[in-house]
Protein backbone atom coordinates (compact mmCIF):
# COMPACT_ATOMS: atom_id res chain seq x y z
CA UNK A 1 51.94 -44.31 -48.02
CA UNK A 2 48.17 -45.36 -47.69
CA UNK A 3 45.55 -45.70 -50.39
CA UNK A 4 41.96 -46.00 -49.87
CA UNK A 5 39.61 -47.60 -52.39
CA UNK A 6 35.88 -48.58 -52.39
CA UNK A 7 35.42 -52.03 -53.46
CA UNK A 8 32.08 -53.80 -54.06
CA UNK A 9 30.79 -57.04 -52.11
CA UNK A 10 28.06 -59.35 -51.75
CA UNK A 11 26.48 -60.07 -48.00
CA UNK A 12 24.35 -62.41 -47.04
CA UNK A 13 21.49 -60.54 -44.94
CA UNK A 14 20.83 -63.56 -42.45
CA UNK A 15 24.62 -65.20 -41.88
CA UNK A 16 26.71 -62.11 -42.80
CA UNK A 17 28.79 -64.24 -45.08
CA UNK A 18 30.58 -62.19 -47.68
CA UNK A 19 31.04 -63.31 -51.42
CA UNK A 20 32.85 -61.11 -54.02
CA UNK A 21 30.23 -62.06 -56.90
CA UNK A 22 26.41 -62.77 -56.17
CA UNK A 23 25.43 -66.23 -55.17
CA UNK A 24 21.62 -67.66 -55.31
CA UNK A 25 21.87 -69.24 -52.15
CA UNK A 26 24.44 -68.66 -49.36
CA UNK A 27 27.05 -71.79 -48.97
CA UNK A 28 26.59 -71.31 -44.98
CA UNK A 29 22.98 -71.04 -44.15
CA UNK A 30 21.62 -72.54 -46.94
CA UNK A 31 19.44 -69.34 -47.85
CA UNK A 32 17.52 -68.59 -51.07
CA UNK A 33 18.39 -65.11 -52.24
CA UNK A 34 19.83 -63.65 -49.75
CA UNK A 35 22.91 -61.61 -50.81
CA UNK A 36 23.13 -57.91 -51.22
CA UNK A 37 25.28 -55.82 -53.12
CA UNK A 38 27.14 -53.18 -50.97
CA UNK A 39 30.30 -51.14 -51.44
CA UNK A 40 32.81 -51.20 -48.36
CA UNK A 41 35.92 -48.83 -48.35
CA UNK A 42 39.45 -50.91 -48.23
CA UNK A 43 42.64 -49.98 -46.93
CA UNK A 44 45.49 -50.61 -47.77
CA UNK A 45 49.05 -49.60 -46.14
CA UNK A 46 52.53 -50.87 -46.25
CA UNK A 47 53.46 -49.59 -42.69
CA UNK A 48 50.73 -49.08 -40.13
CA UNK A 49 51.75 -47.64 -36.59
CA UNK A 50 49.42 -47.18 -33.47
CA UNK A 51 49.32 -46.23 -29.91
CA UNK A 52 48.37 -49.07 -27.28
CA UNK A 53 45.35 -47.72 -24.97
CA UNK A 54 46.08 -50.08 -22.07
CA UNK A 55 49.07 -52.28 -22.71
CA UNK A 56 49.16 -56.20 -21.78
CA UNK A 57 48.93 -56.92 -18.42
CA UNK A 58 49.39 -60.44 -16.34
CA UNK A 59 46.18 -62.41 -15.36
CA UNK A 60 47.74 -62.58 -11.92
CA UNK A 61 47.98 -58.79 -11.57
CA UNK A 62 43.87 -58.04 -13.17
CA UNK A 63 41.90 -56.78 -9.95
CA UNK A 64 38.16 -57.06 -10.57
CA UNK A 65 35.31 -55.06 -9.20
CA UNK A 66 32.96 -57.17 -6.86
CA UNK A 67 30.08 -55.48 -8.71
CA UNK A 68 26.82 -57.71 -7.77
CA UNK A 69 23.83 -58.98 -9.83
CA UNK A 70 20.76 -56.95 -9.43
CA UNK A 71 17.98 -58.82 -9.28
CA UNK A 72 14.27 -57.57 -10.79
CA UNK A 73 10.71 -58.70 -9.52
CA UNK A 74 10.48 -61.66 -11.62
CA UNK A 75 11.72 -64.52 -10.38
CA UNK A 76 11.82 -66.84 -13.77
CA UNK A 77 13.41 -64.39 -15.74
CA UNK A 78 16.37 -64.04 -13.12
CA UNK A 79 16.39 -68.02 -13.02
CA UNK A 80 17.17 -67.50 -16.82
CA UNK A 81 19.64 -64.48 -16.80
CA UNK A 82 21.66 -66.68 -13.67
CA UNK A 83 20.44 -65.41 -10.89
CA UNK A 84 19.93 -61.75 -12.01
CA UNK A 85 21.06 -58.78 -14.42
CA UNK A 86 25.11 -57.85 -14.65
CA UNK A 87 25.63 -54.38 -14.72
CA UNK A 88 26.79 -53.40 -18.36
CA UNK A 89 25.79 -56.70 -19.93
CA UNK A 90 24.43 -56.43 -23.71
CA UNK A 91 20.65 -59.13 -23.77
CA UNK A 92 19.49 -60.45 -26.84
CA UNK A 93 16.22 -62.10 -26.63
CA UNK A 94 14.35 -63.70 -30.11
CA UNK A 95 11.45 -65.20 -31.13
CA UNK A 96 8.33 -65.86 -33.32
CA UNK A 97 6.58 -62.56 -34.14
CA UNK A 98 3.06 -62.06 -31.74
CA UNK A 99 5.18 -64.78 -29.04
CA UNK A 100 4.99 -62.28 -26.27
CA UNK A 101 9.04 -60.80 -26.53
CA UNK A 102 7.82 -56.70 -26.33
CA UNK A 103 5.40 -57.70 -23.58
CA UNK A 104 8.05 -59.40 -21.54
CA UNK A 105 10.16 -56.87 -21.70
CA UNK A 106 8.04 -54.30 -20.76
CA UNK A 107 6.50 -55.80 -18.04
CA UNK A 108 10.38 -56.28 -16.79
CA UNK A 109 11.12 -52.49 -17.55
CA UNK A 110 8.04 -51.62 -15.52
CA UNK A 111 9.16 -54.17 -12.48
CA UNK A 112 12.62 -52.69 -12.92
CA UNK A 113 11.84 -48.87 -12.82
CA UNK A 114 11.15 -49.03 -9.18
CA UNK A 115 14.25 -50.64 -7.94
CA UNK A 116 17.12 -49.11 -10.56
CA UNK A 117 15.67 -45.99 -11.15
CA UNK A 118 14.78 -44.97 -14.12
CA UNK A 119 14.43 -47.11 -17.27
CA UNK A 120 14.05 -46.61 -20.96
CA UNK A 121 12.32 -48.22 -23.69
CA UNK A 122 12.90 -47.63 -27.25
CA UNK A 123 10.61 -48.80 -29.71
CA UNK A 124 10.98 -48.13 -33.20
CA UNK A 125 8.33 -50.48 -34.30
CA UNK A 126 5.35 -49.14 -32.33
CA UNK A 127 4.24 -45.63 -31.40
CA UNK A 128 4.05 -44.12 -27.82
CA UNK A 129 0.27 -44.61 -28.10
CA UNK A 130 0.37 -48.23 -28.84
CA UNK A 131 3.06 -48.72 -25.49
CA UNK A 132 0.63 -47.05 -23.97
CA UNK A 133 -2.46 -49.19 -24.79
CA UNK A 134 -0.43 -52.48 -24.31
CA UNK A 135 0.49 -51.08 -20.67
CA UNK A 136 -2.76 -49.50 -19.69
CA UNK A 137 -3.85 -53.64 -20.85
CA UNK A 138 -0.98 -54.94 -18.35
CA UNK A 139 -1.74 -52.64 -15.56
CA UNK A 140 1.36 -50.68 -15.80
CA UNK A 141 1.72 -47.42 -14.44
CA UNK A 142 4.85 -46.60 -15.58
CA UNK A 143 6.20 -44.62 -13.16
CA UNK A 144 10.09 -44.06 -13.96
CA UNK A 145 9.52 -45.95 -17.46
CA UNK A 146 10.58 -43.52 -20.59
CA UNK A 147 9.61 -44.48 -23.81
CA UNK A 148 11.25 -43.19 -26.75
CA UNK A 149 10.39 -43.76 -30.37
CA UNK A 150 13.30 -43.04 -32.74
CA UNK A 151 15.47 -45.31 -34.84
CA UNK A 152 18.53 -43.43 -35.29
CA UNK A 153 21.23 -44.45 -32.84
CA UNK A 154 23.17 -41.71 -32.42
CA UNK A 155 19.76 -39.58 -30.96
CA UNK A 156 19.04 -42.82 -28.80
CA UNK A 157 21.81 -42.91 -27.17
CA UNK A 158 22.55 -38.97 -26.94
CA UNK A 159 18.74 -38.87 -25.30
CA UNK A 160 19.77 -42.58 -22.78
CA UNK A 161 23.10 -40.11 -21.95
CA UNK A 162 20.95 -36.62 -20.55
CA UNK A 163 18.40 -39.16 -18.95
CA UNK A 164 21.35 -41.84 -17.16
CA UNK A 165 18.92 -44.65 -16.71
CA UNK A 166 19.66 -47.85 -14.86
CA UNK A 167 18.16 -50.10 -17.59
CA UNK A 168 17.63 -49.94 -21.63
CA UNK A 169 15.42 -51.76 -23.74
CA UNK A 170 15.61 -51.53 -27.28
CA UNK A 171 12.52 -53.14 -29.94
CA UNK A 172 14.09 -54.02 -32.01
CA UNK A 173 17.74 -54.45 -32.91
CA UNK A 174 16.82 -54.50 -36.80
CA UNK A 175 14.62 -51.02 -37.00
CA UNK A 176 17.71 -49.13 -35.23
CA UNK A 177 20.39 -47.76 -37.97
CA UNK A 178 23.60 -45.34 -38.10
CA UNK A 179 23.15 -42.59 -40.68
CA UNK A 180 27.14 -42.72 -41.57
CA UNK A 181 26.10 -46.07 -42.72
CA UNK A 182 25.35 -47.50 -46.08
CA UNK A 183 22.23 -50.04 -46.15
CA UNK A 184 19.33 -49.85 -45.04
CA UNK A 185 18.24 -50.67 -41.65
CA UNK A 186 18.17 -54.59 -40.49
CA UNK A 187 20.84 -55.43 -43.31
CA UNK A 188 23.99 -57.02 -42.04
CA UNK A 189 26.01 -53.75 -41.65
CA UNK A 190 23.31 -51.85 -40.08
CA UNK A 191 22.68 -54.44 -37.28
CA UNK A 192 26.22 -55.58 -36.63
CA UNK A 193 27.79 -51.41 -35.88
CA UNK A 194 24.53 -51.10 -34.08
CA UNK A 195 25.17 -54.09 -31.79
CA UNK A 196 28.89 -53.26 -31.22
CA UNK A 197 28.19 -49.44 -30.46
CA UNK A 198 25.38 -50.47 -28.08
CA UNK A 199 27.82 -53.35 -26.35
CA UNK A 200 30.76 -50.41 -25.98
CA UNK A 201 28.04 -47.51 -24.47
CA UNK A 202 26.65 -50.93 -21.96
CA UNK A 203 30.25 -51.60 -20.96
CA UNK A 204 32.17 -48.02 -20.19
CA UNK A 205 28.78 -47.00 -18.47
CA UNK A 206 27.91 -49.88 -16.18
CA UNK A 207 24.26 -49.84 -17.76
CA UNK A 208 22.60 -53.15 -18.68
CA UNK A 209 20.58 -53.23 -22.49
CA UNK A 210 18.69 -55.25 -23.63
CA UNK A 211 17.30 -55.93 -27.34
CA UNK A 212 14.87 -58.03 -29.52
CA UNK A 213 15.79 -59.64 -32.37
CA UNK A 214 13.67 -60.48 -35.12
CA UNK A 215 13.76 -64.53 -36.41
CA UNK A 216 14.08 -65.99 -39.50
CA UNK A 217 11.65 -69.22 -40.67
CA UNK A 218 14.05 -71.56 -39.25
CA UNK A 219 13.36 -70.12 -35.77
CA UNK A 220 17.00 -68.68 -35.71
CA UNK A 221 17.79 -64.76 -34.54
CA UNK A 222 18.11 -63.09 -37.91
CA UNK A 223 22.10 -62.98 -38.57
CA UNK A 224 22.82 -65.18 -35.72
CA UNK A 225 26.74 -65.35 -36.50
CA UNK A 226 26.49 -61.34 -36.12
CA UNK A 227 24.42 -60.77 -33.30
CA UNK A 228 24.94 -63.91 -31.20
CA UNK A 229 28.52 -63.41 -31.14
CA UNK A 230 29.15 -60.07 -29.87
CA UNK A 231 26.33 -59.63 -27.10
CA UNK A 232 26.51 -61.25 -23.39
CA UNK A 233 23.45 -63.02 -23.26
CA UNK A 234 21.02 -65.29 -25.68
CA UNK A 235 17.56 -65.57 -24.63
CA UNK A 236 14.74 -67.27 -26.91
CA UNK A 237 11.29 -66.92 -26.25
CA UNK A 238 9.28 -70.30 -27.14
CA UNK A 239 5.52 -71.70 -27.22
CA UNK A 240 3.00 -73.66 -29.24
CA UNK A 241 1.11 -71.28 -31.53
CA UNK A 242 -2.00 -72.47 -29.79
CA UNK A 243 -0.61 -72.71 -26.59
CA UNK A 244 -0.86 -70.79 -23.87
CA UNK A 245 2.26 -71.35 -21.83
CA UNK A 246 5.66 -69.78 -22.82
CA UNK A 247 9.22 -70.78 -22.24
CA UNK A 248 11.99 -68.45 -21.88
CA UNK A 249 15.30 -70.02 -22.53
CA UNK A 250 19.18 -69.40 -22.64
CA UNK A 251 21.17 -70.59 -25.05
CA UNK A 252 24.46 -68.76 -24.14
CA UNK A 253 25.08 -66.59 -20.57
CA UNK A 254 28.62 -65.02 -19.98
CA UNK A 255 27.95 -64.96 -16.55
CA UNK A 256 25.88 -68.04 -15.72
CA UNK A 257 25.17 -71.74 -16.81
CA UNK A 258 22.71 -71.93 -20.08
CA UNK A 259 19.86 -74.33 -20.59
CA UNK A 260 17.90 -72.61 -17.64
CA UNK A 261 14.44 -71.94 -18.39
CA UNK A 262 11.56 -69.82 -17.20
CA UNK A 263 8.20 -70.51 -17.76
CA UNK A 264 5.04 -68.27 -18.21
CA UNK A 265 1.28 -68.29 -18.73
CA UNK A 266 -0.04 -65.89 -21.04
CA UNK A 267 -2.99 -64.47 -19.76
CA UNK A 268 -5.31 -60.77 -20.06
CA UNK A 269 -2.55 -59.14 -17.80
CA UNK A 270 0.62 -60.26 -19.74
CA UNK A 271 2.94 -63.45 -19.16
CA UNK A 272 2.11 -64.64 -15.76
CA UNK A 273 5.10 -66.61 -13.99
CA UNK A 274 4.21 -69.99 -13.42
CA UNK A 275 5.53 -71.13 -9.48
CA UNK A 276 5.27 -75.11 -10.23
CA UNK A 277 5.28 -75.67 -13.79
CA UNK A 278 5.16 -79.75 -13.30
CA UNK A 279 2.02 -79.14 -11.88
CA UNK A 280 0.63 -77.03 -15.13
CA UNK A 281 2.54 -79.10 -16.96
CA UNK A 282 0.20 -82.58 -15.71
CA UNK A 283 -2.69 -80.30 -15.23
CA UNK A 284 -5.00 -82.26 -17.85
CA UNK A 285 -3.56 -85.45 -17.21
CA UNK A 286 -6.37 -87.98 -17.31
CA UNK A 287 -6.66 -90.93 -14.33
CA UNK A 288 -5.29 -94.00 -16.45
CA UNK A 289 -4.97 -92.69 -19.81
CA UNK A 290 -3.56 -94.93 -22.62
CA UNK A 291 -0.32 -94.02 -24.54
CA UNK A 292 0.91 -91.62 -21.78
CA UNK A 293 3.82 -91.42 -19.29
CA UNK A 294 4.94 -88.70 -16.76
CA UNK A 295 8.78 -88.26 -17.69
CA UNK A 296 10.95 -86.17 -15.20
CA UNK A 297 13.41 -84.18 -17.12
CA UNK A 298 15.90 -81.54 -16.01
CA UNK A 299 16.47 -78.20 -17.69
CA UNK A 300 19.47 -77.13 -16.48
CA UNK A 301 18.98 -77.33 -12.46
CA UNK A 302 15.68 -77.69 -12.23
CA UNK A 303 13.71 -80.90 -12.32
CA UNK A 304 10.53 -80.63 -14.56
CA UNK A 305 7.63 -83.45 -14.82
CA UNK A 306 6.71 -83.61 -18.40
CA UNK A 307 3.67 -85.87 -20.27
CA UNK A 308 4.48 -87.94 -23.16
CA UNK A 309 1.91 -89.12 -25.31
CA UNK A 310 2.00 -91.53 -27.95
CA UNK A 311 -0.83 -92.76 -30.45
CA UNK A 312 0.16 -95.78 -32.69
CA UNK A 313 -2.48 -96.65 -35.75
CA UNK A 314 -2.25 -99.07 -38.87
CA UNK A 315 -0.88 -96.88 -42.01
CA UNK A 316 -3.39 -96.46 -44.79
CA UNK A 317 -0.44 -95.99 -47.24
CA UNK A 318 2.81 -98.55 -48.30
CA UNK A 319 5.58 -96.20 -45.88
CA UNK A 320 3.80 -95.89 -41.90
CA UNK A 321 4.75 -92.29 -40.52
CA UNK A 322 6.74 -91.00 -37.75
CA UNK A 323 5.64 -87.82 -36.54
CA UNK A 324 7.49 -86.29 -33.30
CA UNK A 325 6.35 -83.19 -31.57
CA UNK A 326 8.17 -82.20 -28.70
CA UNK A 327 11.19 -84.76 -28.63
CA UNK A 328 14.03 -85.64 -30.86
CA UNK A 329 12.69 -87.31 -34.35
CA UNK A 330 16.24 -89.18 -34.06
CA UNK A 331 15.35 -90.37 -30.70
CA UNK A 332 12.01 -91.83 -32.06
CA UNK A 333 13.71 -93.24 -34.21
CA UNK A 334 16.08 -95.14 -32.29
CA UNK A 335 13.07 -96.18 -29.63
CA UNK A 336 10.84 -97.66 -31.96
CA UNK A 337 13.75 -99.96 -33.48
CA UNK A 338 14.66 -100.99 -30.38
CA UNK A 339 11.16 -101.87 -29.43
CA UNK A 340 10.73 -103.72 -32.69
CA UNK A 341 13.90 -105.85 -32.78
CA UNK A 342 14.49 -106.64 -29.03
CA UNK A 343 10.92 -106.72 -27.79
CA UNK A 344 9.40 -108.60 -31.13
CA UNK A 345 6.65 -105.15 -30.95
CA UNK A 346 5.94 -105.37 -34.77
CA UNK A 347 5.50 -101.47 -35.52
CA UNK A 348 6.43 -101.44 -39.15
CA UNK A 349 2.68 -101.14 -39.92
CA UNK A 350 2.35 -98.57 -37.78
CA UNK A 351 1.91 -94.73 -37.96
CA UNK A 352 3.31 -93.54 -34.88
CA UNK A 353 2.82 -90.03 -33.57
CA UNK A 354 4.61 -89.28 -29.95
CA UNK A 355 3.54 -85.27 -28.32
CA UNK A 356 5.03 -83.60 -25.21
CA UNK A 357 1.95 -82.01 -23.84
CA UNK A 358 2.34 -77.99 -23.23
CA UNK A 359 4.24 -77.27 -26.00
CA UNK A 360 7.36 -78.60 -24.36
CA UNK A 361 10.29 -79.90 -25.49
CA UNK A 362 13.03 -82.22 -24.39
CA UNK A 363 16.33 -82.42 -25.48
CA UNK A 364 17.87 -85.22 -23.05
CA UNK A 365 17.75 -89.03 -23.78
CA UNK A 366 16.82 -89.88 -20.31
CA UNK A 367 12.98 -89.30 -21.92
CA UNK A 368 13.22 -92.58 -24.06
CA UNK A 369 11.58 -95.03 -21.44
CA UNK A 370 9.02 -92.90 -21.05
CA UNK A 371 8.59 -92.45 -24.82
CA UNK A 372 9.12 -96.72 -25.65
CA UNK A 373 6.32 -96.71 -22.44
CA UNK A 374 3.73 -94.70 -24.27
CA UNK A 375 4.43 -96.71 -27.88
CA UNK A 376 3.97 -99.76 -26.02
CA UNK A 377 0.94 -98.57 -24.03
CA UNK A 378 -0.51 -97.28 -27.46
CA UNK A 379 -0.04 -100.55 -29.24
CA UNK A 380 -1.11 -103.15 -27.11
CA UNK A 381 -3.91 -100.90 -25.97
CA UNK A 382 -3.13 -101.17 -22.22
CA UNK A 383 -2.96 -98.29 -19.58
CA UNK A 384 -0.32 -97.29 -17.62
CA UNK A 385 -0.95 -96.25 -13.64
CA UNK A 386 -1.00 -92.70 -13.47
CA UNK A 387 0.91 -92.74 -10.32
CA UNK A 388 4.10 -93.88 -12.10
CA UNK A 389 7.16 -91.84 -13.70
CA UNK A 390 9.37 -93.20 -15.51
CA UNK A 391 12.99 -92.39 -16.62
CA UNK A 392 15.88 -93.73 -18.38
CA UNK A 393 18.07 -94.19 -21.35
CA UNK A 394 17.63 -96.88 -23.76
CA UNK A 395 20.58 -98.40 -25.78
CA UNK A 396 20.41 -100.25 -28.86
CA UNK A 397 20.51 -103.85 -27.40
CA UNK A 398 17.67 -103.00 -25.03
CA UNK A 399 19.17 -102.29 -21.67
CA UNK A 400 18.56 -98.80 -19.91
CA UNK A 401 21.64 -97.02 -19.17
CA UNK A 402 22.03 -94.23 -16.29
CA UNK A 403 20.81 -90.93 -16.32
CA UNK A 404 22.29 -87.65 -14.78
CA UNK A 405 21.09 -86.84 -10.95
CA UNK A 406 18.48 -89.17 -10.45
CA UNK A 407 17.68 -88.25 -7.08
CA UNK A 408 16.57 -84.64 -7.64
CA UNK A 409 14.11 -86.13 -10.55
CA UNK A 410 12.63 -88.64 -8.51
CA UNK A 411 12.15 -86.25 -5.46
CA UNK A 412 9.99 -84.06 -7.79
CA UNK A 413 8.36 -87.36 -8.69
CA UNK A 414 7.31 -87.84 -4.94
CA UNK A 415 6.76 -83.79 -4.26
CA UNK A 416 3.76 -84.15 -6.97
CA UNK A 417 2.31 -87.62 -4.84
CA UNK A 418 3.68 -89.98 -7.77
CA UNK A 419 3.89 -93.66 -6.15
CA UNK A 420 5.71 -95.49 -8.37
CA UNK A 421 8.75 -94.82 -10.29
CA UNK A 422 10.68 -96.79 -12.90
CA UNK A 423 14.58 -96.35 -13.05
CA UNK A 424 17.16 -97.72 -14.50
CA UNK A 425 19.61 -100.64 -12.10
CA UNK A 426 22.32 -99.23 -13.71
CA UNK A 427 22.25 -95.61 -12.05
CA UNK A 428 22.48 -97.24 -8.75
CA UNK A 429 20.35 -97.18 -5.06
CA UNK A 430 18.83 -93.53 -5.16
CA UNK A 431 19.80 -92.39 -1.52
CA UNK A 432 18.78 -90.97 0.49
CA UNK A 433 15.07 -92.50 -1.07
CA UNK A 434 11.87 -89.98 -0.89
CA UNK A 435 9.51 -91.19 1.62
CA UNK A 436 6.25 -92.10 -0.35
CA UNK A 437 7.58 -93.47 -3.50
CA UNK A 438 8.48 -96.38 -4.41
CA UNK A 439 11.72 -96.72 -6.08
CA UNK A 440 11.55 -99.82 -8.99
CA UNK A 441 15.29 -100.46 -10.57
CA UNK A 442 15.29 -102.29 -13.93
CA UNK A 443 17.84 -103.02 -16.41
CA UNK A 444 16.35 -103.61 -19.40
CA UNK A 445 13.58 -102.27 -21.30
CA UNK A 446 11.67 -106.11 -21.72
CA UNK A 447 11.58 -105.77 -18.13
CA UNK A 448 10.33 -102.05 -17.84
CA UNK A 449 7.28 -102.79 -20.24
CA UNK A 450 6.38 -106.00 -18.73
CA UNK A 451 5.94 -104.15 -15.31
CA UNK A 452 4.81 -100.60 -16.51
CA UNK A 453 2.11 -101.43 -18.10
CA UNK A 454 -1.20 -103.27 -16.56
CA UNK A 455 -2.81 -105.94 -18.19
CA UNK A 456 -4.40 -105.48 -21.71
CA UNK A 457 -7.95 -104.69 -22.43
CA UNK A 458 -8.10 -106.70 -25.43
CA UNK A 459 -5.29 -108.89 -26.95
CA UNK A 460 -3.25 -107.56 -30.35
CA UNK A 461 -1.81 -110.23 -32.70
CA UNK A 462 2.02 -109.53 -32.81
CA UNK A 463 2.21 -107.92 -29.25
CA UNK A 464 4.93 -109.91 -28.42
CA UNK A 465 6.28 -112.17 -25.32
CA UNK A 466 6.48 -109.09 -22.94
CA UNK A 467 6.67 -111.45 -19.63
């Protein structure tokens, strides 16, 4: 015999965590004031039977579909998505309010149209009139592009069933709601059924959607453990406030490697893809400037040449600063000790501020030459050439350890008419060697200073025996 009850719980709004009395601040995310009282029906049964829909079968036995990627007229985005869009795959893309998410998306709805048909985008933040505006700003046509503005589910998806379109777009995730549902829409509930019946419509109909997610301060998709988990795809949407280049990254891809990125320019007609962001990337780069070193990094596959710039100053106050923009405050860290105890650079008087020009970031460790490079540079006032790159790991006693597929980094080096290039002896010969580089191995950081920087302009008590 079954019983039903209601029963009342508290849910955190940005983890989904559930506590059965109210809590300040949630135990997983560490958020102020986030729960929510709602009232959930339980069930309870002694004996529960059921029919299996498609009973276990053996791996060996599965036969797949050869269903191909379809690929859309923008090359960085498909970079991103691993090589293209998989039929009935569920995107979720975040990011920073004003960052340019709606824009991509419609510019890819309006690229898409052409090729898959027809395509519809549902906004339930915006009115037809403002889609309009936006794409009349773009110089979109919108030829096979629908727009819809409703945020029930059940009439978006009855109205995506009479038109069958070959691509959906919903802005965003947290304005969409099921009546039958308590809450209002964006809580917990609301955005988790929502995801789940938009991932089962995607998968029995072949039909790729994607969705926006709105952030929370942290820079983390609003209910991350709800929404990250059940779609196919993670994309984030990053940039300096003030900067005009965006990066389009995957943090998790069902059907592809993660850690690719896409880059963009924002300009009058949208987000522009950018062919040879090293180029962009070095575009300001003065001839010999002090402090700063081109670092080749790799995000996922591709080889990228990044700036780092470094400023050190005498502290006006008892504790000097460390202020990192672009690379791993840890990392900084770790750099400047090393400089200090095995290279006798005395920066504990120091304010040191290191920036990754264009708003990018880097997550490897193969950037900390180029980042103890700049620091030195910085404090002994001395330039570096600007035809060097320079790459490499440094461990705590000093020496520079390997880094993953030097070759492809130091061909970009010598694609971009970099001369020089400072490696570290312990990856091994890079061979076959780019013609037009020159290939310098070292093996500990002493050694990389001494030969990437030239010689002073003026001398610095406590530089240090460098030779």
């Amino acid at each position: 015999m079954e019983k039903s009850r209601a029963k009342t719980v508290f849910v955190c709004q940005q983890c989904g965590r559930e506590e059965l009395k109210w809590l300040g601040r949630c135990p997983s995310c560490q958020e102020w004031n986030s729960f929510v009282e709602m009232t959930v029906a339980a069930t309870t049964s002694a004996v529960r039977s059921s029919t299996l829909s498609s009973p276990p079968r053996e791996l060996s036995a599965v036969e797949i579909d050869a269903e191909e990627r379809f690929t859309i007229p923008l090359m960085e985005f498909n970079r991103v998505l691993g090589g293209g869009v998989v039929p009935g795959s569920l995107v979720l893309m975040g990011g920073e309010p004003g960052i340019g998410k709606s824009t991509l998306l419609l510019q890819a709805a309006a690229v898409a149209a052409g090729g898959r048909g027809s395509v519809v985008y549902v906004t339930g933040e915006e009115t037809l009139r403002q889609i309009k505006l936006r794409a009349q700003r773009l110089g979109i046509e919108g030829s096979g592009l629908y727009l819809l503005s409703e945020t029930d589910l059940n009439v978006i998806l009855e109205q995506v069933e009479q038109l069958q379109p070959g691509l959906v777009v919903i802005d965003s995730i947290q304005t969409a709601y099921l009546p039958e549902l308590e809450g209002a829409p964006g809580s917990i509930t609301q955005v988790r059924q929502c995801t789940l019946q938009l991932m089962q419509w995607a998968k029995s109909g072949g039909v790729p959607v994607f969705i926006t997610g709105h952030v929370t301060k942290e820079g983390a998709i609003a209910g991350p453990r709800v929404l990250e988990h059940i779609v196919d795809v993670v994309l984030y949407l990053e940039g300096e406030q003030f900067s005009a280049y965006r990066l389009l990254r995957c943090v998790k891809n069902r059907y592809g490697s993660t850690n690719e990125i896409g880059v963009f320019e924002m300009k009058d007609k949208g987000l522009i893809e950018v062919d040879n962001p090293s180029h962009a990337f070095l575009s300001q780069r003065g001839s010999e400037s002090i402090g700063s070193v081109v670092v080749p990094v790799l995000e996922g596959s591709r080889p990228l040449l990044v700036e780092v710039q470094a400023l050190t100053n005498p502290t006006s106050f008892g504790l000097p600063r460390r202020t990192a923009n672009g690379v791993d405050f840890n990392r900084l860290l770790l750099v400047t000790a090393v400089l200090t105890r095995r290279l006798g650079i005395k920066l504990g008087n120091q304010d040191i501020m290191v920036n990754v020009t264009g708003g990018f970031r880097i997550g490897e460790p193969a950037a900390d030459l180029g980042i103890a490079l700049a620091v030195a540079s910085s404090f002994r006032d001395a330039g570096i050439d600007p035809h060097l790159a320079a790459v490499g790991e440094v461990g705590l006693s000093g020496e520079l350890r390997a880094v993953s597929q030097l070759e492809r980094r130091v061909s970009e080096a010598a694609r971009l008419g970099f001369k020089r290039c400072l490696v570290p002896k312990a990856g091994g010969k890079v061979s076959p060697a780019p013609k037009g580089i020159d290939i310098i191995q070292v093996g500990s950081l002493r050694e990389a200073v001494s030969m990437g920087l030239v010689k002073s302009s003026r001398n610095l008590r406590d530089s240090g025996d460098l030779g």
